[in-house]
Every structure is written in structure tokens, then in C-alpha cells.
N, C-alpha and C. Protein backbone atom coordinates (compact mmCIF):
# COMPACT_ATOMS: atom_id res chain seq x y z
N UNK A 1 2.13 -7.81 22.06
CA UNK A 1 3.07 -7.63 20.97
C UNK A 1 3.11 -6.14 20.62
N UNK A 2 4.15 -5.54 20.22
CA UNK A 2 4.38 -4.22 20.09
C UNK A 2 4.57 -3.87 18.56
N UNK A 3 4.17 -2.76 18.09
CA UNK A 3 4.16 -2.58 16.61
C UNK A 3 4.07 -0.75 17.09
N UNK A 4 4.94 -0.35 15.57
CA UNK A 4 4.53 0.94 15.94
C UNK A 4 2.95 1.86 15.60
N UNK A 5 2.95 2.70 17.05
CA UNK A 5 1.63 3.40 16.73
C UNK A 5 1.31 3.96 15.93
N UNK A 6 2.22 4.80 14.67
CA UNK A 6 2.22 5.67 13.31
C UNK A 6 1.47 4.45 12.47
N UNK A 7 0.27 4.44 11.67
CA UNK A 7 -0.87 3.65 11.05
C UNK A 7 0.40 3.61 10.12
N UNK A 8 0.94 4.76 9.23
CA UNK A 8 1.63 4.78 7.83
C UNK A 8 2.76 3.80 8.19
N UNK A 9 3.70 4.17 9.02
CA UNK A 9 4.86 3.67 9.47
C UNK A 9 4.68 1.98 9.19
N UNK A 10 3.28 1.58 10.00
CA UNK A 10 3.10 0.42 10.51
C UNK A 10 3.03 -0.69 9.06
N UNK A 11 1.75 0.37 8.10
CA UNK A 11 1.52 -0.16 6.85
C UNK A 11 2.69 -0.79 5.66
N UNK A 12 3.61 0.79 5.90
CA UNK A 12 4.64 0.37 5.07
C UNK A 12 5.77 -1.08 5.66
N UNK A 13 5.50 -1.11 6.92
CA UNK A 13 6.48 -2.36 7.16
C UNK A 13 6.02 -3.40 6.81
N UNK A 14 4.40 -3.40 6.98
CA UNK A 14 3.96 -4.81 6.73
C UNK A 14 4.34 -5.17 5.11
N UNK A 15 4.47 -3.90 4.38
CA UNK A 15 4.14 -4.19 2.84
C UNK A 15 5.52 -4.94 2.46
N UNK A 16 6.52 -4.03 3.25
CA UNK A 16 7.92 -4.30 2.55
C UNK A 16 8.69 -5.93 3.26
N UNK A 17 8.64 -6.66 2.24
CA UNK A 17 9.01 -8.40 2.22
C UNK A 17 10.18 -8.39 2.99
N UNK A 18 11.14 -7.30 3.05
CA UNK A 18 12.19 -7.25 4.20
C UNK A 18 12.29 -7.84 5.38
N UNK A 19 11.04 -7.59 5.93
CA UNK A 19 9.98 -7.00 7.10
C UNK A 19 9.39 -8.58 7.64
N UNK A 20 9.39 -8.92 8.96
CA UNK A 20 9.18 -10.06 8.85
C UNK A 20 7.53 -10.05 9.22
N UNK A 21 7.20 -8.70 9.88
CA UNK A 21 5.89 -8.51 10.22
C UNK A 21 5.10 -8.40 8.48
N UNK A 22 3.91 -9.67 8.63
CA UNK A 22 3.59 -9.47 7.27
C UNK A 22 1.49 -9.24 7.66
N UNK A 23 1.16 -8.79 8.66
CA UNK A 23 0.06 -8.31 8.58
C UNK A 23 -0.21 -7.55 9.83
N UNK A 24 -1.34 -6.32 9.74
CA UNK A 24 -1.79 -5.31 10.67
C UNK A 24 -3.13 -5.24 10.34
N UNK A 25 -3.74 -4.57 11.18
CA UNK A 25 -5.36 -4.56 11.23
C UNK A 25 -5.46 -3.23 12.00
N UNK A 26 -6.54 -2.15 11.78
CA UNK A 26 -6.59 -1.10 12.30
C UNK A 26 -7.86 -0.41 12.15
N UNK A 27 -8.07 0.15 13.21
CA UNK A 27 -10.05 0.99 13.32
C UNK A 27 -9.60 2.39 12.99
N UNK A 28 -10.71 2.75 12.52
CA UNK A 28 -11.20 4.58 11.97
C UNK A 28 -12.11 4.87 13.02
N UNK A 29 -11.58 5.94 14.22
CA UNK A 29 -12.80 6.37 14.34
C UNK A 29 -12.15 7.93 14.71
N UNK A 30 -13.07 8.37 14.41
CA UNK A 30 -13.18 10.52 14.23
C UNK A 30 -11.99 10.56 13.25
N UNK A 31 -12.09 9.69 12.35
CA UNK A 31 -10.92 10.24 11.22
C UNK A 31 -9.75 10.32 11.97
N UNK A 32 -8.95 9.04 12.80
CA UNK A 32 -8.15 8.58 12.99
C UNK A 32 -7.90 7.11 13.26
N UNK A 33 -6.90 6.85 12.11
CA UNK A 33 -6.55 5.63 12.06
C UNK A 33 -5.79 5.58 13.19
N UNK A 34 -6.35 4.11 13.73
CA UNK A 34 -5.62 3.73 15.25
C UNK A 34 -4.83 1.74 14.84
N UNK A 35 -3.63 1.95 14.71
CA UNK A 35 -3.14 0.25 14.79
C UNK A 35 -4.27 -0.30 15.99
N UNK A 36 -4.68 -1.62 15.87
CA UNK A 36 -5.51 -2.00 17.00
C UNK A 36 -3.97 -3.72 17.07
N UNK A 37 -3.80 -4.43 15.94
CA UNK A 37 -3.18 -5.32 16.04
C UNK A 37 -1.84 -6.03 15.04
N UNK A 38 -1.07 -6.47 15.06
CA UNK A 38 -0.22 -6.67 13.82
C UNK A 38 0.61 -8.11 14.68
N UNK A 39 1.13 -8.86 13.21
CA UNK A 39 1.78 -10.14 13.53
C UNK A 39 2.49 -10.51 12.23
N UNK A 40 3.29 -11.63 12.94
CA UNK A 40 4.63 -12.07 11.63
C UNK A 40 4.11 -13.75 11.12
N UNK A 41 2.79 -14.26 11.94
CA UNK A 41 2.43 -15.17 11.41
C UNK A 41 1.47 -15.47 10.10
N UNK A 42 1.92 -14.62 9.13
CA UNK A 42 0.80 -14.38 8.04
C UNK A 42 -1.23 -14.50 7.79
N UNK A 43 -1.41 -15.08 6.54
CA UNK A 43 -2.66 -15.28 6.46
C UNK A 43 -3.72 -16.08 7.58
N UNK A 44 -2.81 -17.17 8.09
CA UNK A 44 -3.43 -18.09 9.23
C UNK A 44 -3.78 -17.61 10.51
N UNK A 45 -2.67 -16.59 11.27
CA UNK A 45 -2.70 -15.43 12.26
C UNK A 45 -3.87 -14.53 11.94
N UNK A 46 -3.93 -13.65 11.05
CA UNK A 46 -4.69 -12.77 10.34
C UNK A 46 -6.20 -13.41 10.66
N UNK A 47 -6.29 -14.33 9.63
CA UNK A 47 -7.93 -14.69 9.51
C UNK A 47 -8.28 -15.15 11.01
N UNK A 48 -7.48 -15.80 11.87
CA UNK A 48 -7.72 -15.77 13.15
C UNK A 48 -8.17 -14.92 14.00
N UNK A 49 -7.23 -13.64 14.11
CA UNK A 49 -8.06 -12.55 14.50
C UNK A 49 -8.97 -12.12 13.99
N UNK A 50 -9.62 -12.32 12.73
CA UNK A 50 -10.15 -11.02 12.73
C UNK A 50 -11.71 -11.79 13.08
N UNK A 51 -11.66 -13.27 12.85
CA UNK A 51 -12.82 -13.96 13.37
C UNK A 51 -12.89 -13.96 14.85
N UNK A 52 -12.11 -13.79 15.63
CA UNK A 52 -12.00 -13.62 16.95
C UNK A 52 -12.81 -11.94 17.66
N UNK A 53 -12.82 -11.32 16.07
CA UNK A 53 -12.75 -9.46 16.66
C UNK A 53 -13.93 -9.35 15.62
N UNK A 54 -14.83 -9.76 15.61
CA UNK A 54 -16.26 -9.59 14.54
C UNK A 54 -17.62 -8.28 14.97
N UNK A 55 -16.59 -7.51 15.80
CA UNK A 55 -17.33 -6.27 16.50
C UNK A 55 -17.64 -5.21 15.69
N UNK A 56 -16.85 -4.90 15.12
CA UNK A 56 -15.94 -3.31 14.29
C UNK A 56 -15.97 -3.54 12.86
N UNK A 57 -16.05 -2.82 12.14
CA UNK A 57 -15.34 -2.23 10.61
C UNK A 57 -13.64 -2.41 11.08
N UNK A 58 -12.91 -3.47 10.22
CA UNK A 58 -11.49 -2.97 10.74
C UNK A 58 -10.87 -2.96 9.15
N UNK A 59 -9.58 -2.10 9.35
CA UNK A 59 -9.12 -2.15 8.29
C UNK A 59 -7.81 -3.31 8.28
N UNK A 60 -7.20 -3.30 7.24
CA UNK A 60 -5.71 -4.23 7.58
C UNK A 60 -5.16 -4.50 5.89
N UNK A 61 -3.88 -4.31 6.35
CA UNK A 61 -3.11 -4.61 5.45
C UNK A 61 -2.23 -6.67 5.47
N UNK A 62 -2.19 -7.09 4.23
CA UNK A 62 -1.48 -8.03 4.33
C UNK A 62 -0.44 -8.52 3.46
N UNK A 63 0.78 -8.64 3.39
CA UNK A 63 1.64 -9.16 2.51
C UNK A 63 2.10 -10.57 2.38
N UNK A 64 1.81 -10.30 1.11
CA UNK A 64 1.79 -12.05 0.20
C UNK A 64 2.86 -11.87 -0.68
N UNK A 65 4.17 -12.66 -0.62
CA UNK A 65 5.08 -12.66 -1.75
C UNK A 65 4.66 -13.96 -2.84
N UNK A 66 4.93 -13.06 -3.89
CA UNK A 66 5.39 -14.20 -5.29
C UNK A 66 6.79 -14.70 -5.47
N UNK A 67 6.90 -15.44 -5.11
CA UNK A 67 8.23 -16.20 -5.08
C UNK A 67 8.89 -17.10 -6.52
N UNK A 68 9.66 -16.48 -7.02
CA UNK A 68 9.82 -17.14 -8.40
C UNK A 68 11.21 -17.60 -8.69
N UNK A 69 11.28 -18.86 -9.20
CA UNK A 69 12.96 -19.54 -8.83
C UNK A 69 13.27 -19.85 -10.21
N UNK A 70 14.30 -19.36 -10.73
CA UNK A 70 14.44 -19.98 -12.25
C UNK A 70 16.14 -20.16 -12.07
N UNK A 71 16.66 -21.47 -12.21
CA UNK A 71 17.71 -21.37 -12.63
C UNK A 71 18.05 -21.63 -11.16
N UNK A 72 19.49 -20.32 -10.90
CA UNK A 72 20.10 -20.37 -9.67
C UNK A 72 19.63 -18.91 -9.26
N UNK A 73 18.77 -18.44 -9.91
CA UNK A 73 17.94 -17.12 -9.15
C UNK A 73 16.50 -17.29 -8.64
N UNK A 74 16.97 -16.73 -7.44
CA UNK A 74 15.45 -16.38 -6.97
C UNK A 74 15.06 -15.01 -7.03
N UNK A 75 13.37 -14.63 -6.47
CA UNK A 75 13.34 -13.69 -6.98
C UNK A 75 11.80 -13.41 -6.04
N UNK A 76 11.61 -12.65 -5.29
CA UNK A 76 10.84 -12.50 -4.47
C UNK A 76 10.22 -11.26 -4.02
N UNK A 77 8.92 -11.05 -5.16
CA UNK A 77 7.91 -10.10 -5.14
C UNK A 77 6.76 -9.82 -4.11
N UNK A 78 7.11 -8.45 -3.31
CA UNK A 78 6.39 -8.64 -2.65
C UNK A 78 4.37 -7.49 -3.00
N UNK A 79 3.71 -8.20 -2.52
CA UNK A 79 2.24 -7.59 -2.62
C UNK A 79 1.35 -7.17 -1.56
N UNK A 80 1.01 -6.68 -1.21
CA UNK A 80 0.83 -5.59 -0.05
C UNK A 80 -0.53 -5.87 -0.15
N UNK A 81 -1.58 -6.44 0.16
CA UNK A 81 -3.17 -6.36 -0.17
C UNK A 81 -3.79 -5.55 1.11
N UNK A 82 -4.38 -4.42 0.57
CA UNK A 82 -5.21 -3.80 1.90
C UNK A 82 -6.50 -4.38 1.73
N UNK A 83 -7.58 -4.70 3.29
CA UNK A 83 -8.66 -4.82 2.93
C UNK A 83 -9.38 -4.35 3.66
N UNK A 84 -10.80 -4.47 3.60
CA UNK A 84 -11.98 -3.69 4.73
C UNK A 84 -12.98 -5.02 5.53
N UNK A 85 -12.57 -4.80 6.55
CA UNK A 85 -13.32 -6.53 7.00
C UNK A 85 -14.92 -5.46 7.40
N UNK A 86 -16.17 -6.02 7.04
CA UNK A 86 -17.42 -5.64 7.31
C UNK A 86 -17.82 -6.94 7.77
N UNK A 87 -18.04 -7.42 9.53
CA UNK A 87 -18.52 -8.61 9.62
C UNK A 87 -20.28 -8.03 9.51
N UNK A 88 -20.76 -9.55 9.20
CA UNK A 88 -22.34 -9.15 8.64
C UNK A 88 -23.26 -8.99 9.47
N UNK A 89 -23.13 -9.24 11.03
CA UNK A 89 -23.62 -8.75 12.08
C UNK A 89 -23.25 -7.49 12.27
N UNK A 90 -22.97 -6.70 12.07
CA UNK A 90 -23.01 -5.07 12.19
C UNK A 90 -23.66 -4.47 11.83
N UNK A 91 -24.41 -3.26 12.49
CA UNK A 91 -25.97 -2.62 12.28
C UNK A 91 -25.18 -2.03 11.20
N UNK A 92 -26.54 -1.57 10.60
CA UNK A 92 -26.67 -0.74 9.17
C UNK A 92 -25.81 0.41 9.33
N UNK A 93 -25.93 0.87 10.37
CA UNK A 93 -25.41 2.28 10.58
C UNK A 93 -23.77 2.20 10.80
N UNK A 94 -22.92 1.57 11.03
CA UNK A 94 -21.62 0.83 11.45
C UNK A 94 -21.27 0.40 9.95
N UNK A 95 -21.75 -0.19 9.46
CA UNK A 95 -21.56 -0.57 8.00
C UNK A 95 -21.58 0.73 6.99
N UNK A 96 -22.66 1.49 6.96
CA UNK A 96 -22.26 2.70 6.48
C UNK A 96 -21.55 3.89 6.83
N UNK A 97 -20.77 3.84 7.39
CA UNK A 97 -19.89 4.62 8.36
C UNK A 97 -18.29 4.30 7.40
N UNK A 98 -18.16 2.74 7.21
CA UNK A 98 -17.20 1.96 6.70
C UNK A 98 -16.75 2.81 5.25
N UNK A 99 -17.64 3.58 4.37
CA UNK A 99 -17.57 4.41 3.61
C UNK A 99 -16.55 5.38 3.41
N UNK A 100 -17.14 6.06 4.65
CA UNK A 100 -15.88 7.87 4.43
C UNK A 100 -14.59 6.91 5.09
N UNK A 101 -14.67 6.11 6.12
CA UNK A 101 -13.21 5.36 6.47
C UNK A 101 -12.53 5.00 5.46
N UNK A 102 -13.20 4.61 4.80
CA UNK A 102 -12.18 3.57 3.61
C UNK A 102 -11.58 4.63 2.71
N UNK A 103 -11.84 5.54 2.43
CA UNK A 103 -11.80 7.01 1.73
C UNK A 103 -10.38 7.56 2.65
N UNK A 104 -10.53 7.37 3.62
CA UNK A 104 -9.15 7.66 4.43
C UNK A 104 -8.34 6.96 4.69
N UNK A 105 -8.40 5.59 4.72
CA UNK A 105 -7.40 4.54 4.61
C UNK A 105 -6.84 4.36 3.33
N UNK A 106 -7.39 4.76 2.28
CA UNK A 106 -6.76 4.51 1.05
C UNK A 106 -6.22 5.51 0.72
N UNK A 107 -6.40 6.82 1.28
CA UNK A 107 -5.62 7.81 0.94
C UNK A 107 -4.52 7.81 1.82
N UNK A 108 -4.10 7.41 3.25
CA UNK A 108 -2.95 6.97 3.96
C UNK A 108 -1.97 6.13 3.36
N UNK A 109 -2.46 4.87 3.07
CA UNK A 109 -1.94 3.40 2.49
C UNK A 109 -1.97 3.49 0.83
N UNK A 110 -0.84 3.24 0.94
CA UNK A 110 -0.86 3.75 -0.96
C UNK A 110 0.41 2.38 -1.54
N UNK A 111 0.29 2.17 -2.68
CA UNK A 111 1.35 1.35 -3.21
C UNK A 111 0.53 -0.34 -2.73
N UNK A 112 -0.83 -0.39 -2.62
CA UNK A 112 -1.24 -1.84 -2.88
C UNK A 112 -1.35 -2.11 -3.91
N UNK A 113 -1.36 -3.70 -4.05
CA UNK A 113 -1.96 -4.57 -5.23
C UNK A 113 -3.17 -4.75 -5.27
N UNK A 114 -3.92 -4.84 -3.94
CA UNK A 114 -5.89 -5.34 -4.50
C UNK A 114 -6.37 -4.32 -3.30
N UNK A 115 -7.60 -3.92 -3.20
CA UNK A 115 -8.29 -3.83 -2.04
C UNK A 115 -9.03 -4.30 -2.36
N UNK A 116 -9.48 -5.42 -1.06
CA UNK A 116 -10.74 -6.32 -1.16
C UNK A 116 -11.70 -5.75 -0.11
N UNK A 117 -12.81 -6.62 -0.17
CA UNK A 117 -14.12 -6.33 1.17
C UNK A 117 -14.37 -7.74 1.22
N UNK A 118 -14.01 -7.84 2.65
CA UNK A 118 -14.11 -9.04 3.07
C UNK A 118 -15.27 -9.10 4.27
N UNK A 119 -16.07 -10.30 3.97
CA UNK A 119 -17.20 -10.42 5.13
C UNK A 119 -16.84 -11.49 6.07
N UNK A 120 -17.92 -11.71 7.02
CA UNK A 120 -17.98 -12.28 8.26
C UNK A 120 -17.26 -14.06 7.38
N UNK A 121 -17.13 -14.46 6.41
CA UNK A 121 -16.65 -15.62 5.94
C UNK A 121 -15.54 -15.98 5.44
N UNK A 122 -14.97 -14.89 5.75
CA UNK A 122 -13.64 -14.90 5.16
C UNK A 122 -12.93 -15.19 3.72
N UNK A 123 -13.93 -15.63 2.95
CA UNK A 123 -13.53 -16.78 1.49
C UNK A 123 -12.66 -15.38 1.09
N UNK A 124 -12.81 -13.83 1.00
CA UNK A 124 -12.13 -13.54 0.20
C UNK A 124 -10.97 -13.34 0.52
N UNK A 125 -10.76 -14.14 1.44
CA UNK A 125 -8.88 -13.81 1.99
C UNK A 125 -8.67 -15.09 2.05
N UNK A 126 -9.00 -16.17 1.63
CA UNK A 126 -8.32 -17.97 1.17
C UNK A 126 -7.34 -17.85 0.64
N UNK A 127 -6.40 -18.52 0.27
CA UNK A 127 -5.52 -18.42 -0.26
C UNK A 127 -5.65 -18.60 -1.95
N UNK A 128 -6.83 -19.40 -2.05
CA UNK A 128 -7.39 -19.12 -4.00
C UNK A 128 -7.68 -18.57 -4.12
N UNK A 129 -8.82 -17.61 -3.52
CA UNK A 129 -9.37 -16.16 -3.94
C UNK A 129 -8.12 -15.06 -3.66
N UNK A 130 -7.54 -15.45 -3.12
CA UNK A 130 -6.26 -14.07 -3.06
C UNK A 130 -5.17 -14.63 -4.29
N UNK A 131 -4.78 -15.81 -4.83
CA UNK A 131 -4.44 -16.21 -5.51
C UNK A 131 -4.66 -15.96 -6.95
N UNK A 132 -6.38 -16.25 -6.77
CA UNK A 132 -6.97 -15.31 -8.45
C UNK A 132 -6.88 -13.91 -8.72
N UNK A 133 -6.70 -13.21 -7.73
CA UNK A 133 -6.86 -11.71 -7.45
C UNK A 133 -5.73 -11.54 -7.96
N UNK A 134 -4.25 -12.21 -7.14
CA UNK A 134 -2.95 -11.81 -7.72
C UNK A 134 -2.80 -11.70 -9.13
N UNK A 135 -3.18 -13.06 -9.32
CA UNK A 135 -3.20 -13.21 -10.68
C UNK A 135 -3.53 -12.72 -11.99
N UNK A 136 -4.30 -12.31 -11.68
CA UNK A 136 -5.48 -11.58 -12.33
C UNK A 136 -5.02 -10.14 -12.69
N UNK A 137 -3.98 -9.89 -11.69
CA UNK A 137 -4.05 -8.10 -11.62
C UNK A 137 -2.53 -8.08 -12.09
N UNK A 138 -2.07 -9.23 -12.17
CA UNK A 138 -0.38 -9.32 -11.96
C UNK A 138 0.13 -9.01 -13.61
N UNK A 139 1.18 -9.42 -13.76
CA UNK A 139 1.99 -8.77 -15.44
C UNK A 139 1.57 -10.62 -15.99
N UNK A 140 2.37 -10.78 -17.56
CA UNK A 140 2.42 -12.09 -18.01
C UNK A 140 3.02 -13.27 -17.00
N UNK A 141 3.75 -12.56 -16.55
CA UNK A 141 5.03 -13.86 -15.81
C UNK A 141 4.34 -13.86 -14.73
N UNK A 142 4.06 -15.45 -14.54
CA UNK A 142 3.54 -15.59 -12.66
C UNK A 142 4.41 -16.28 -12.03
N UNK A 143 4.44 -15.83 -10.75
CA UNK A 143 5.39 -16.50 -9.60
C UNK A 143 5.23 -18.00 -9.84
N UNK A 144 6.43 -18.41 -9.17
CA UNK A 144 6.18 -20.23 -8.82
C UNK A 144 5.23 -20.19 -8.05
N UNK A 145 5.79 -19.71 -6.73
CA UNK A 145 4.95 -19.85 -5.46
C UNK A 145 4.13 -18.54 -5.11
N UNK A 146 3.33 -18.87 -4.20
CA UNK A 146 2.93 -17.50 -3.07
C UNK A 146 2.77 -17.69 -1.72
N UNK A 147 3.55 -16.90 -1.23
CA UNK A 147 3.90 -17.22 0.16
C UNK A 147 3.24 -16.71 1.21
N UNK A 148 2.07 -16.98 1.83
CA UNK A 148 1.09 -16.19 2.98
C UNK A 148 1.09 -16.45 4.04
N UNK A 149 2.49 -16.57 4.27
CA UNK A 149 3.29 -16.52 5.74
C UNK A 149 4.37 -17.43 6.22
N UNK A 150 4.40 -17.96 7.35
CA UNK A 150 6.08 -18.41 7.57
C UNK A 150 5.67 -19.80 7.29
N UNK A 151 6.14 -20.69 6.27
CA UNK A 151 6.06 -22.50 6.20
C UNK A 151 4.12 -22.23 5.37
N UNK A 152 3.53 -21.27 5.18
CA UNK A 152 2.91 -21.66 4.28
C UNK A 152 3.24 -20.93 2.65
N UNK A 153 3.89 -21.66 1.86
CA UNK A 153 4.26 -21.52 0.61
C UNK A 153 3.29 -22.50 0.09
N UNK A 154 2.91 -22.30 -0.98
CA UNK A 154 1.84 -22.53 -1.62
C UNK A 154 2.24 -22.42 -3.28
N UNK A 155 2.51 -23.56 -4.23
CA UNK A 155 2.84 -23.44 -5.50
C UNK A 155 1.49 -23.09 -6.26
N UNK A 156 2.09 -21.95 -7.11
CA UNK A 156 0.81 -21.17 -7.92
C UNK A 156 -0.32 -22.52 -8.87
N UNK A 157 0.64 -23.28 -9.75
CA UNK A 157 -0.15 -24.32 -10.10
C UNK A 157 -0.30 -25.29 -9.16
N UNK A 158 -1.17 -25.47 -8.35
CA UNK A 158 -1.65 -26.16 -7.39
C UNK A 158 -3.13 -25.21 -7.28
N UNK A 159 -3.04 -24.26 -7.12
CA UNK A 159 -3.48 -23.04 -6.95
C UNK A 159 -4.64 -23.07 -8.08
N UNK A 160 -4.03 -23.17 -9.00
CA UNK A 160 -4.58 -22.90 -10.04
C UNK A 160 -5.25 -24.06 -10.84
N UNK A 161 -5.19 -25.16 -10.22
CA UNK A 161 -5.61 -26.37 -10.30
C UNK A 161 -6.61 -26.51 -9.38
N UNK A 162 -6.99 -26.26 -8.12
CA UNK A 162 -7.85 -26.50 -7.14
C UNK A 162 -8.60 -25.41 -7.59
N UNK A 163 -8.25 -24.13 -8.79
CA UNK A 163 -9.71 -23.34 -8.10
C UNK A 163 -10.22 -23.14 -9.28
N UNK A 164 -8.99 -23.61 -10.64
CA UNK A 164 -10.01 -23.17 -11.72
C UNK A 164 -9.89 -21.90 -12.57
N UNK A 165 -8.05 -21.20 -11.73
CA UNK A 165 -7.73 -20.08 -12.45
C UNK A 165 -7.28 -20.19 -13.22
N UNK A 166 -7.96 -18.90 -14.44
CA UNK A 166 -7.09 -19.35 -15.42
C UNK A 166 -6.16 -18.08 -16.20
């Protein structure tokens, strides 16, 4: 699959809901961000790879829309979440390295909603823990839905019923 090699280029497409590509994943090394992977199959694609790739510090961006329908309008917010995957098999030294990287990925990638740190278990990229996060960080008005990829829409109270957000 082809995505462009510019890290920024790549980031901003995933962010913008236009865009059908809604996640990328990418390594730091000598203080260059390198795309390693990107896809249009959202959260389900995503957590796939990155349990598949449990080698590396990787970085990655993912977009989650709030989808909100009132009336005969819709209305479709999009959220850009960058995160830092540290799987927990990685020597000490690889893990602290993950430091000055992240210091440069966040100064590249700009205009997110959360940065998380996600480990070898993935829980913090579920769709409730990214759900409370939205939530949490978001204005008064919450979306109906949240959408973390193609056919998985997900209604916020459901959401918020299974996990206890409040």
C-alpha cells in the first residue's frame, strides 16, 4: 500500500475526515521520522498491526470522528489522536530512547486531541478508553456516535453505558 513518504504530509491526511486514510504508524530513528505503515481500515486495522510489529517504539496517528445528527443535519467532527506504542518487551534502553522521539513527533504533528501511551495490551486504544478520553477532553455537546473506521460506528451512549463514563 502506498502513502506518502513526507511524515507531516502523511499525518495531516490521516487527521483530516475528508481523507479516507484514517490511520499511520511511524519510527524515529537519528531524528527522522520515517512513515513505516498507514490504512483506511480504522481502529481494527491499526490495533492489528501494531500487535503484529511489537519490535520498535512506533509512533502513529489515528482519526476518530464524532458524528452528530440532529434534525436533518449532520455534522461530523473529526479527532486526530496521536500515540506512542511502547510494547513491554523492549529493553530499557529502547524504551528510553522513546523520550527525545516523542519530543519530535509532537513538535512535527500538531492540531491533536489526546496523546496517549499505549502498551503491549492495547486497552488504551479500545474503543471505551478512547471514548472516555474524547469525552473527557471534548466541549459540553457530545457526538451521537464515534466512528473508528469504515462500518464501525459506535453510539456514544452505548459507550457510555458499557464503561461507566460519565
Amino acid at each position: 500500500m502506498s502513502f506518502p513518504s513526507d511524515p507531516v504530509e502523511l499525518w495531516f491526511e490521516v487527521a483530516d475526515h475528508k481523507n479516507s486514510r484514517n490511520w499511520a504508524v511511524f519510527t524515529v530513528d537519528n531524528n527522522k521520522i520515517t512513515p513505516v505503515a498507514a490504512g483506511f481500515g480504522g481502529l481494527s486495522e491499526l490495533t492489528s498491526y501494531l500487535s503484529e510489529n511489537s519490535d520498535n517504539v512506533l509512533f502513529g496517528g489515528l482519526q476518530v470522528i464524532g458524528k452528530d445528527v440532529r434534525k436533518s443535519v449532520e455534522s461530523l467532527r473529526s479527532k486526530a489522536i496521536l500515540f506512542t506504542y511502547i510494547p513491554d518487551n523492549l529493553s530499557a534502553m529502547k524504551k528510553a530512547r522513546a523520550t527525545g522521539s516523542r519530543i519530535l513527533v509532537e513538535q512535527k504533528f500538531n492540531g491533536y486531541a489526546l496523546h496517549l501511551n499505549v502498551g503491549s495490551d492495547l486497552h488504551t486504544l479500545s474503543r471505551e478508553a478512547l471514548a472516555r478520553s474524547l469525552l473527557s477532553c471534548g466541549g459540553a455537546h457530545k457526538p451521537n456516535n464515534y466512528v473508528f473506521g469504515p462500518g464501525d460506528e459506535v453510539p456514544v451512549e452505548e459507550l457510555i453505558n458499557d464503561s461507566h463514563i460519565n
